[in-house]
C-alpha atoms as a PDB file:
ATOM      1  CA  UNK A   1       0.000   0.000   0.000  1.00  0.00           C
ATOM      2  CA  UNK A   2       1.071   3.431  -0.403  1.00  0.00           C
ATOM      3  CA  UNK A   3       1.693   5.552   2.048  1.00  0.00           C
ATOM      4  CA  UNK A   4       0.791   9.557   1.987  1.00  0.00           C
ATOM      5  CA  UNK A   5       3.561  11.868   2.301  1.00  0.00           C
ATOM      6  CA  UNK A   6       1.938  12.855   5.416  1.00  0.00           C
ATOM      7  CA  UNK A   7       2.118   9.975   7.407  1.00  0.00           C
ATOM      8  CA  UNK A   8       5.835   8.744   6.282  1.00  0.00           C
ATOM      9  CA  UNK A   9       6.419   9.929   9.832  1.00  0.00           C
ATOM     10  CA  UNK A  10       4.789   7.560  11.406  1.00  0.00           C
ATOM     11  CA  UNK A  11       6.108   4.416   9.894  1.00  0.00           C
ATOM     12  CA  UNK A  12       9.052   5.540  12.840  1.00  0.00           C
ATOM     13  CA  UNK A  13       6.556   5.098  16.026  1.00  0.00           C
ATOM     14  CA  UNK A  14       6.227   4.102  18.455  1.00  0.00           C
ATOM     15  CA  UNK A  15       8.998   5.948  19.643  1.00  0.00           C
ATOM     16  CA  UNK A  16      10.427   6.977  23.203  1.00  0.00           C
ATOM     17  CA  UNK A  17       9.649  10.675  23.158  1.00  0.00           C
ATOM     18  CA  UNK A  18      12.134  12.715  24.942  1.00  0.00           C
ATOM     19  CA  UNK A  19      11.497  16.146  26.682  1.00  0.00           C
ATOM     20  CA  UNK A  20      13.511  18.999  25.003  1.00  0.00           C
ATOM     21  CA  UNK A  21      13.933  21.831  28.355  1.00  0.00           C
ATOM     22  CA  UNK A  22      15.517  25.067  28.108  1.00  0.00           C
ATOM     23  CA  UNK A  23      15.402  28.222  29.472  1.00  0.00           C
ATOM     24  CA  UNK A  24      16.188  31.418  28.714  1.00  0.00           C
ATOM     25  CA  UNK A  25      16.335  34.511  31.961  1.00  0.00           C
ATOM     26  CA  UNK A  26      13.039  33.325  33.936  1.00  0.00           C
ATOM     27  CA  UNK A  27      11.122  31.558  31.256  1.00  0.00           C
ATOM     28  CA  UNK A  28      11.236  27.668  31.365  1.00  0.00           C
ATOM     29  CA  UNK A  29       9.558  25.285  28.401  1.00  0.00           C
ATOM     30  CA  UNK A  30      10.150  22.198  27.241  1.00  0.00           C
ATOM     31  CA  UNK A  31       8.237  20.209  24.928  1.00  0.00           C
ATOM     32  CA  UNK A  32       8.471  15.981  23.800  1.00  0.00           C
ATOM     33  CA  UNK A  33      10.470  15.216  21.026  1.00  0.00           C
ATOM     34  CA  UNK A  34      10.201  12.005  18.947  1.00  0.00           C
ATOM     35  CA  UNK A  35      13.028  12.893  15.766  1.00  0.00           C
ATOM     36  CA  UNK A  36      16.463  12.593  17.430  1.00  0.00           C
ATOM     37  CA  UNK A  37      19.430  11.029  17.440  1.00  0.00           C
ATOM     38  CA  UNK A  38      22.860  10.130  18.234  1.00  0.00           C
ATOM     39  CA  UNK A  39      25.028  11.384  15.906  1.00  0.00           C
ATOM     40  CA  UNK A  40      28.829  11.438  17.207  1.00  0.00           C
ATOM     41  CA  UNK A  41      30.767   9.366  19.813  1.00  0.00           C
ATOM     42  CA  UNK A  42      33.525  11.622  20.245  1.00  0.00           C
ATOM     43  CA  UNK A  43      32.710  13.961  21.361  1.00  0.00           C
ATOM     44  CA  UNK A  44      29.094  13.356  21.768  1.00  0.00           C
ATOM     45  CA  UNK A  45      26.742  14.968  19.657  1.00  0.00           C
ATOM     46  CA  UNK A  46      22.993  14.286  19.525  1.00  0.00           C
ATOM     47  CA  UNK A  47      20.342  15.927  17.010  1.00  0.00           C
ATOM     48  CA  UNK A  48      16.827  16.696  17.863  1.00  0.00           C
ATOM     49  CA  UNK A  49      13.868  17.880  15.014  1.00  0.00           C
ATOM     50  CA  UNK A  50      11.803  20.381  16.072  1.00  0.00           C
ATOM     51  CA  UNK A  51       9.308  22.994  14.536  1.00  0.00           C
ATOM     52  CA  UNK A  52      11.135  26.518  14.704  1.00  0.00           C
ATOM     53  CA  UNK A  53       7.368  28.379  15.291  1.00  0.00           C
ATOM     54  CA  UNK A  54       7.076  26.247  18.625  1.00  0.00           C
ATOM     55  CA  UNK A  55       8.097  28.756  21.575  1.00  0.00           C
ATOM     56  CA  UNK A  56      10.537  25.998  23.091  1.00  0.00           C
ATOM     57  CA  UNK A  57      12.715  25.880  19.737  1.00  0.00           C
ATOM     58  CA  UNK A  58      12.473  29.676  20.072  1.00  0.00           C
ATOM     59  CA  UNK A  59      13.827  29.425  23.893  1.00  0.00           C
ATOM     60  CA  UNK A  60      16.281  26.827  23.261  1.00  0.00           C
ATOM     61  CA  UNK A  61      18.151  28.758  20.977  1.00  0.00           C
ATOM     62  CA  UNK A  62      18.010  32.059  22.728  1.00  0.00           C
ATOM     63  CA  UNK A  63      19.447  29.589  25.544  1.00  0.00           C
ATOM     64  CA  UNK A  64      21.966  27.890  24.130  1.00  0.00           C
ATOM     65  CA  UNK A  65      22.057  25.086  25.689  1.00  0.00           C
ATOM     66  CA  UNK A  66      19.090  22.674  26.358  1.00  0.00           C
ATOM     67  CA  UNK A  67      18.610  19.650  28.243  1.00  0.00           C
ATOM     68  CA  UNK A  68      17.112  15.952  27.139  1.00  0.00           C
ATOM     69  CA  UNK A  69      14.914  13.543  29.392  1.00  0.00           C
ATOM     70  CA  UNK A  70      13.781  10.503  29.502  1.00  0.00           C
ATOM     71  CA  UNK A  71      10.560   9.890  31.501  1.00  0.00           C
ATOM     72  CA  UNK A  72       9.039   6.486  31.957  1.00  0.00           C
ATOM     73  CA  UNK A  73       5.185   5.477  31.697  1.00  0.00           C
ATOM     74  CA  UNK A  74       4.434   7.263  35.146  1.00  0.00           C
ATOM     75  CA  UNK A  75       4.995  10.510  33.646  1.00  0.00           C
ATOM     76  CA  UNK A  76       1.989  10.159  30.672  1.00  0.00           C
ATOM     77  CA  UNK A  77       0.007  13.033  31.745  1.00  0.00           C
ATOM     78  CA  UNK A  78       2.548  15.330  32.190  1.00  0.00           C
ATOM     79  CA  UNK A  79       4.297  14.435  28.775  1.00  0.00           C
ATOM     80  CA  UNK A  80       0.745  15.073  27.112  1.00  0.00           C
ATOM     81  CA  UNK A  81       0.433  18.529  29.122  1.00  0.00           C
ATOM     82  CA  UNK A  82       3.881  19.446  27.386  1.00  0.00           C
ATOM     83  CA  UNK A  83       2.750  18.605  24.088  1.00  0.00           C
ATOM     84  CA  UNK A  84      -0.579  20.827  24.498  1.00  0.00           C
ATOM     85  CA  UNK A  85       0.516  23.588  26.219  1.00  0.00           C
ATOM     86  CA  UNK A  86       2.244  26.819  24.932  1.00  0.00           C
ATOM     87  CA  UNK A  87       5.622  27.619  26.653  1.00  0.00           C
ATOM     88  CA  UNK A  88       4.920  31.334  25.384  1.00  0.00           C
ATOM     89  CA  UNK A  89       1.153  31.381  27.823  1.00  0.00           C
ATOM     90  CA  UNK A  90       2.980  30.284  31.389  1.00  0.00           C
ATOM     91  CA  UNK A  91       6.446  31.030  32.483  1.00  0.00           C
ATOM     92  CA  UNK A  92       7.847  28.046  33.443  1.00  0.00           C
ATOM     93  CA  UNK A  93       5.942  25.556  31.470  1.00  0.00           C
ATOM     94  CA  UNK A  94       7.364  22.084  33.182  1.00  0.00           C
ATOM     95  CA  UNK A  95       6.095  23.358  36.988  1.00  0.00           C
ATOM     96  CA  UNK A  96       2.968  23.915  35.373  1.00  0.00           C
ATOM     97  CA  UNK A  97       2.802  20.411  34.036  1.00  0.00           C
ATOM     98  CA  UNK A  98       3.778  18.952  37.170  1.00  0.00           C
ATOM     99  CA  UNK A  99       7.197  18.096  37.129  1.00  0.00           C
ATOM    100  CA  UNK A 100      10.114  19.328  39.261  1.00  0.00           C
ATOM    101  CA  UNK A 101      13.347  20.669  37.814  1.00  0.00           C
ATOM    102  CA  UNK A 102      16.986  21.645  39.466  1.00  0.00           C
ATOM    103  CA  UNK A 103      19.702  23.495  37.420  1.00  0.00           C
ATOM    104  CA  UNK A 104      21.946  21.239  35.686  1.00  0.00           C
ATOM    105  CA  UNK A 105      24.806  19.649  36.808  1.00  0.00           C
ATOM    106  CA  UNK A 106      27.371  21.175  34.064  1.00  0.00           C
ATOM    107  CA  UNK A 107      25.104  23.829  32.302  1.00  0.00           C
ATOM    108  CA  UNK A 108      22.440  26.583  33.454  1.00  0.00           C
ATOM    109  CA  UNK A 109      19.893  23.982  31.799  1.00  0.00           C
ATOM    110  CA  UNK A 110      16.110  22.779  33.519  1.00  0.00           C
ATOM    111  CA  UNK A 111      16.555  19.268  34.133  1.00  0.00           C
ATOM    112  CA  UNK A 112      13.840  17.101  35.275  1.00  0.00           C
ATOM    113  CA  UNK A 113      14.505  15.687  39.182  1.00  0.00           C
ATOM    114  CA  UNK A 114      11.945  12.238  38.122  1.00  0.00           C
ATOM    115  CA  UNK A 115      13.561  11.715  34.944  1.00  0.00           C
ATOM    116  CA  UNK A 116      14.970   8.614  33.885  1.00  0.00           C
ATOM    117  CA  UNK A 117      18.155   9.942  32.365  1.00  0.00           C
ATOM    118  CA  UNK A 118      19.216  13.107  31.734  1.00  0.00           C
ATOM    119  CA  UNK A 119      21.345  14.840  28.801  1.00  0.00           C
ATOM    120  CA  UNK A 120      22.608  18.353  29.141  1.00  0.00           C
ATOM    121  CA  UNK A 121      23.965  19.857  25.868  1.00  0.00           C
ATOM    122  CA  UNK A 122      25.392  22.887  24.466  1.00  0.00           C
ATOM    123  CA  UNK A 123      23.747  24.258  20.931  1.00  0.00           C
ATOM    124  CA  UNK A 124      26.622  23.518  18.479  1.00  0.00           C
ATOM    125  CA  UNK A 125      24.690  24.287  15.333  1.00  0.00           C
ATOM    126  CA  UNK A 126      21.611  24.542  13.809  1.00  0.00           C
ATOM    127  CA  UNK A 127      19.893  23.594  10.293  1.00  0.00           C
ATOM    128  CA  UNK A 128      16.548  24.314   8.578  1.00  0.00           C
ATOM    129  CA  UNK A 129      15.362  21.019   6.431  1.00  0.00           C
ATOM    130  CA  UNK A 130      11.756  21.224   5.399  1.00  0.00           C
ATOM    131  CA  UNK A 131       9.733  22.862   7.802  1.00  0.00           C
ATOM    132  CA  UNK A 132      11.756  21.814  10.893  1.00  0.00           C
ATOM    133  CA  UNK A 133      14.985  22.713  12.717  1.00  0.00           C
ATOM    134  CA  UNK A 134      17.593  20.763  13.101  1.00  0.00           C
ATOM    135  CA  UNK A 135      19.793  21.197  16.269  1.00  0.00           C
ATOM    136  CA  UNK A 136      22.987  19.741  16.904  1.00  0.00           C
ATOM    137  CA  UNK A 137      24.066  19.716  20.264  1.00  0.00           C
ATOM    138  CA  UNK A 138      27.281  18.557  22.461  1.00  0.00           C
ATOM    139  CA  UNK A 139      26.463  16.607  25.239  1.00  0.00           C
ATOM    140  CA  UNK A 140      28.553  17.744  28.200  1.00  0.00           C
ATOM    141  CA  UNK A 141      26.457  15.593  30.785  1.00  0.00           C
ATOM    142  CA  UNK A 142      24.637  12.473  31.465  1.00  0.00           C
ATOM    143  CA  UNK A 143      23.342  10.624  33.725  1.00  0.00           C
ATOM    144  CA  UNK A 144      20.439   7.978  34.421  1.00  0.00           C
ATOM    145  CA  UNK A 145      18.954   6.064  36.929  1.00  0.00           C
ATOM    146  CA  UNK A 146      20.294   2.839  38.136  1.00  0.00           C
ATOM    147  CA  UNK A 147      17.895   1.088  35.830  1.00  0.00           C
ATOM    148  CA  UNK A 148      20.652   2.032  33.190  1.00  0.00           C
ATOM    149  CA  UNK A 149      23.990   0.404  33.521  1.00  0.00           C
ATOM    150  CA  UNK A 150      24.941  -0.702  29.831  1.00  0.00           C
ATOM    151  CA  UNK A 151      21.554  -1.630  28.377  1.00  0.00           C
ATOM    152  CA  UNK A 152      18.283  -0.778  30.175  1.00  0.00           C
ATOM    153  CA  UNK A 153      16.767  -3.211  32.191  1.00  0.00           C
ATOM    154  CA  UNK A 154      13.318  -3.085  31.809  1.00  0.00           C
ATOM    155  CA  UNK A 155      12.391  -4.673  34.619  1.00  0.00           C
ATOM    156  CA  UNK A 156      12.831  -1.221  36.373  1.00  0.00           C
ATOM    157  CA  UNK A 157      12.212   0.844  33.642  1.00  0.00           C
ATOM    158  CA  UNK A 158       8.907   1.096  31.634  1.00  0.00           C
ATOM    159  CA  UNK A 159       9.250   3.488  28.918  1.00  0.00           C
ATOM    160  CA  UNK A 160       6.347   5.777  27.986  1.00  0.00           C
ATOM    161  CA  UNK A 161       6.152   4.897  23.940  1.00  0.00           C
ATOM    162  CA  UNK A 162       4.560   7.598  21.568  1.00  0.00           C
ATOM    163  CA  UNK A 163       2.584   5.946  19.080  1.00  0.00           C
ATOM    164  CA  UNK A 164       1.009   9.181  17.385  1.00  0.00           C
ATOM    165  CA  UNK A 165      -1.220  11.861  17.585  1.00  0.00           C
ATOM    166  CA  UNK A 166      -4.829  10.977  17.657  1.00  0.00           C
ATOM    167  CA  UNK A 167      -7.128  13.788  19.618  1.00  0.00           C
ATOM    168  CA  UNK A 168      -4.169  14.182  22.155  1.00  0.00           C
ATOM    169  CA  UNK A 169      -1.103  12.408  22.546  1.00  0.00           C
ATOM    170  CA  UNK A 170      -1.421   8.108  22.378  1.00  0.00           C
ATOM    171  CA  UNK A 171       0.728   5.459  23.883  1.00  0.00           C
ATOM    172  CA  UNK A 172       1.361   1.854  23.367  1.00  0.00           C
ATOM    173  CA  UNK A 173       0.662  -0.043  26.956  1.00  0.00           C
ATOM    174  CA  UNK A 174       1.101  -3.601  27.281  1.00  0.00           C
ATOM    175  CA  UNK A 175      -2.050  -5.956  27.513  1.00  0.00           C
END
Protein backbone atom coordinates (compact mmCIF):
# COMPACT_ATOMS: atom_id res chain seq x y z
CA UNK A 1 0.00 0.00 0.00
CA UNK A 2 1.07 3.43 -0.40
CA UNK A 3 1.69 5.55 2.05
CA UNK A 4 0.79 9.56 1.99
CA UNK A 5 3.56 11.87 2.30
CA UNK A 6 1.94 12.85 5.42
CA UNK A 7 2.12 9.97 7.41
CA UNK A 8 5.84 8.74 6.28
CA UNK A 9 6.42 9.93 9.83
CA UNK A 10 4.79 7.56 11.41
CA UNK A 11 6.11 4.42 9.89
CA UNK A 12 9.05 5.54 12.84
CA UNK A 13 6.56 5.10 16.03
CA UNK A 14 6.23 4.10 18.46
CA UNK A 15 9.00 5.95 19.64
CA UNK A 16 10.43 6.98 23.20
CA UNK A 17 9.65 10.68 23.16
CA UNK A 18 12.13 12.72 24.94
CA UNK A 19 11.50 16.15 26.68
CA UNK A 20 13.51 19.00 25.00
CA UNK A 21 13.93 21.83 28.36
CA UNK A 22 15.52 25.07 28.11
CA UNK A 23 15.40 28.22 29.47
CA UNK A 24 16.19 31.42 28.71
CA UNK A 25 16.33 34.51 31.96
CA UNK A 26 13.04 33.33 33.94
CA UNK A 27 11.12 31.56 31.26
CA UNK A 28 11.24 27.67 31.36
CA UNK A 29 9.56 25.29 28.40
CA UNK A 30 10.15 22.20 27.24
CA UNK A 31 8.24 20.21 24.93
CA UNK A 32 8.47 15.98 23.80
CA UNK A 33 10.47 15.22 21.03
CA UNK A 34 10.20 12.00 18.95
CA UNK A 35 13.03 12.89 15.77
CA UNK A 36 16.46 12.59 17.43
CA UNK A 37 19.43 11.03 17.44
CA UNK A 38 22.86 10.13 18.23
CA UNK A 39 25.03 11.38 15.91
CA UNK A 40 28.83 11.44 17.21
CA UNK A 41 30.77 9.37 19.81
CA UNK A 42 33.53 11.62 20.24
CA UNK A 43 32.71 13.96 21.36
CA UNK A 44 29.09 13.36 21.77
CA UNK A 45 26.74 14.97 19.66
CA UNK A 46 22.99 14.29 19.52
CA UNK A 47 20.34 15.93 17.01
CA UNK A 48 16.83 16.70 17.86
CA UNK A 49 13.87 17.88 15.01
CA UNK A 50 11.80 20.38 16.07
CA UNK A 51 9.31 22.99 14.54
CA UNK A 52 11.14 26.52 14.70
CA UNK A 53 7.37 28.38 15.29
CA UNK A 54 7.08 26.25 18.62
CA UNK A 55 8.10 28.76 21.58
CA UNK A 56 10.54 26.00 23.09
CA UNK A 57 12.71 25.88 19.74
CA UNK A 58 12.47 29.68 20.07
CA UNK A 59 13.83 29.42 23.89
CA UNK A 60 16.28 26.83 23.26
CA UNK A 61 18.15 28.76 20.98
CA UNK A 62 18.01 32.06 22.73
CA UNK A 63 19.45 29.59 25.54
CA UNK A 64 21.97 27.89 24.13
CA UNK A 65 22.06 25.09 25.69
CA UNK A 66 19.09 22.67 26.36
CA UNK A 67 18.61 19.65 28.24
CA UNK A 68 17.11 15.95 27.14
CA UNK A 69 14.91 13.54 29.39
CA UNK A 70 13.78 10.50 29.50
CA UNK A 71 10.56 9.89 31.50
CA UNK A 72 9.04 6.49 31.96
CA UNK A 73 5.18 5.48 31.70
CA UNK A 74 4.43 7.26 35.15
CA UNK A 75 5.00 10.51 33.65
CA UNK A 76 1.99 10.16 30.67
CA UNK A 77 0.01 13.03 31.74
CA UNK A 78 2.55 15.33 32.19
CA UNK A 79 4.30 14.44 28.78
CA UNK A 80 0.75 15.07 27.11
CA UNK A 81 0.43 18.53 29.12
CA UNK A 82 3.88 19.45 27.39
CA UNK A 83 2.75 18.60 24.09
CA UNK A 84 -0.58 20.83 24.50
CA UNK A 85 0.52 23.59 26.22
CA UNK A 86 2.24 26.82 24.93
CA UNK A 87 5.62 27.62 26.65
CA UNK A 88 4.92 31.33 25.38
CA UNK A 89 1.15 31.38 27.82
CA UNK A 90 2.98 30.28 31.39
CA UNK A 91 6.45 31.03 32.48
CA UNK A 92 7.85 28.05 33.44
CA UNK A 93 5.94 25.56 31.47
CA UNK A 94 7.36 22.08 33.18
CA UNK A 95 6.10 23.36 36.99
CA UNK A 96 2.97 23.92 35.37
CA UNK A 97 2.80 20.41 34.04
CA UNK A 98 3.78 18.95 37.17
CA UNK A 99 7.20 18.10 37.13
CA UNK A 100 10.11 19.33 39.26
CA UNK A 101 13.35 20.67 37.81
CA UNK A 102 16.99 21.65 39.47
CA UNK A 103 19.70 23.49 37.42
CA UNK A 104 21.95 21.24 35.69
CA UNK A 105 24.81 19.65 36.81
CA UNK A 106 27.37 21.17 34.06
CA UNK A 107 25.10 23.83 32.30
CA UNK A 108 22.44 26.58 33.45
CA UNK A 109 19.89 23.98 31.80
CA UNK A 110 16.11 22.78 33.52
CA UNK A 111 16.56 19.27 34.13
CA UNK A 112 13.84 17.10 35.28
CA UNK A 113 14.51 15.69 39.18
CA UNK A 114 11.94 12.24 38.12
CA UNK A 115 13.56 11.72 34.94
CA UNK A 116 14.97 8.61 33.89
CA UNK A 117 18.15 9.94 32.36
CA UNK A 118 19.22 13.11 31.73
CA UNK A 119 21.34 14.84 28.80
CA UNK A 120 22.61 18.35 29.14
CA UNK A 121 23.97 19.86 25.87
CA UNK A 122 25.39 22.89 24.47
CA UNK A 123 23.75 24.26 20.93
CA UNK A 124 26.62 23.52 18.48
CA UNK A 125 24.69 24.29 15.33
CA UNK A 126 21.61 24.54 13.81
CA UNK A 127 19.89 23.59 10.29
CA UNK A 128 16.55 24.31 8.58
CA UNK A 129 15.36 21.02 6.43
CA UNK A 130 11.76 21.22 5.40
CA UNK A 131 9.73 22.86 7.80
CA UNK A 132 11.76 21.81 10.89
CA UNK A 133 14.99 22.71 12.72
CA UNK A 134 17.59 20.76 13.10
CA UNK A 135 19.79 21.20 16.27
CA UNK A 136 22.99 19.74 16.90
CA UNK A 137 24.07 19.72 20.26
CA UNK A 138 27.28 18.56 22.46
CA UNK A 139 26.46 16.61 25.24
CA UNK A 140 28.55 17.74 28.20
CA UNK A 141 26.46 15.59 30.78
CA UNK A 142 24.64 12.47 31.46
CA UNK A 143 23.34 10.62 33.73
CA UNK A 144 20.44 7.98 34.42
CA UNK A 145 18.95 6.06 36.93
CA UNK A 146 20.29 2.84 38.14
CA UNK A 147 17.89 1.09 35.83
CA UNK A 148 20.65 2.03 33.19
CA UNK A 149 23.99 0.40 33.52
CA UNK A 150 24.94 -0.70 29.83
CA UNK A 151 21.55 -1.63 28.38
CA UNK A 152 18.28 -0.78 30.17
CA UNK A 153 16.77 -3.21 32.19
CA UNK A 154 13.32 -3.09 31.81
CA UNK A 155 12.39 -4.67 34.62
CA UNK A 156 12.83 -1.22 36.37
CA UNK A 157 12.21 0.84 33.64
CA UNK A 158 8.91 1.10 31.63
CA UNK A 159 9.25 3.49 28.92
CA UNK A 160 6.35 5.78 27.99
CA UNK A 161 6.15 4.90 23.94
CA UNK A 162 4.56 7.60 21.57
CA UNK A 163 2.58 5.95 19.08
CA UNK A 164 1.01 9.18 17.39
CA UNK A 165 -1.22 11.86 17.58
CA UNK A 166 -4.83 10.98 17.66
CA UNK A 167 -7.13 13.79 19.62
CA UNK A 168 -4.17 14.18 22.15
CA UNK A 169 -1.10 12.41 22.55
CA UNK A 170 -1.42 8.11 22.38
CA UNK A 171 0.73 5.46 23.88
CA UNK A 172 1.36 1.85 23.37
CA UNK A 173 0.66 -0.04 26.96
CA UNK A 174 1.10 -3.60 27.28
CA UNK A 175 -2.05 -5.96 27.51
Amino acid sequence: MKVEDSLIHRLFYPQVPLVLSAQFGARVSAMPVVSYASISDKPPMVAIACSPRGYTCKLTLKAGAFSLSILDETQFNAVALLATLSGAKVKDKLKEAGLSHVNGRNLSVPVIERSIATLECKLKETARHGDHLLLVGTVKAAYASEAFTEFWDFGRYRPLLYTGWREGLTTYSEP
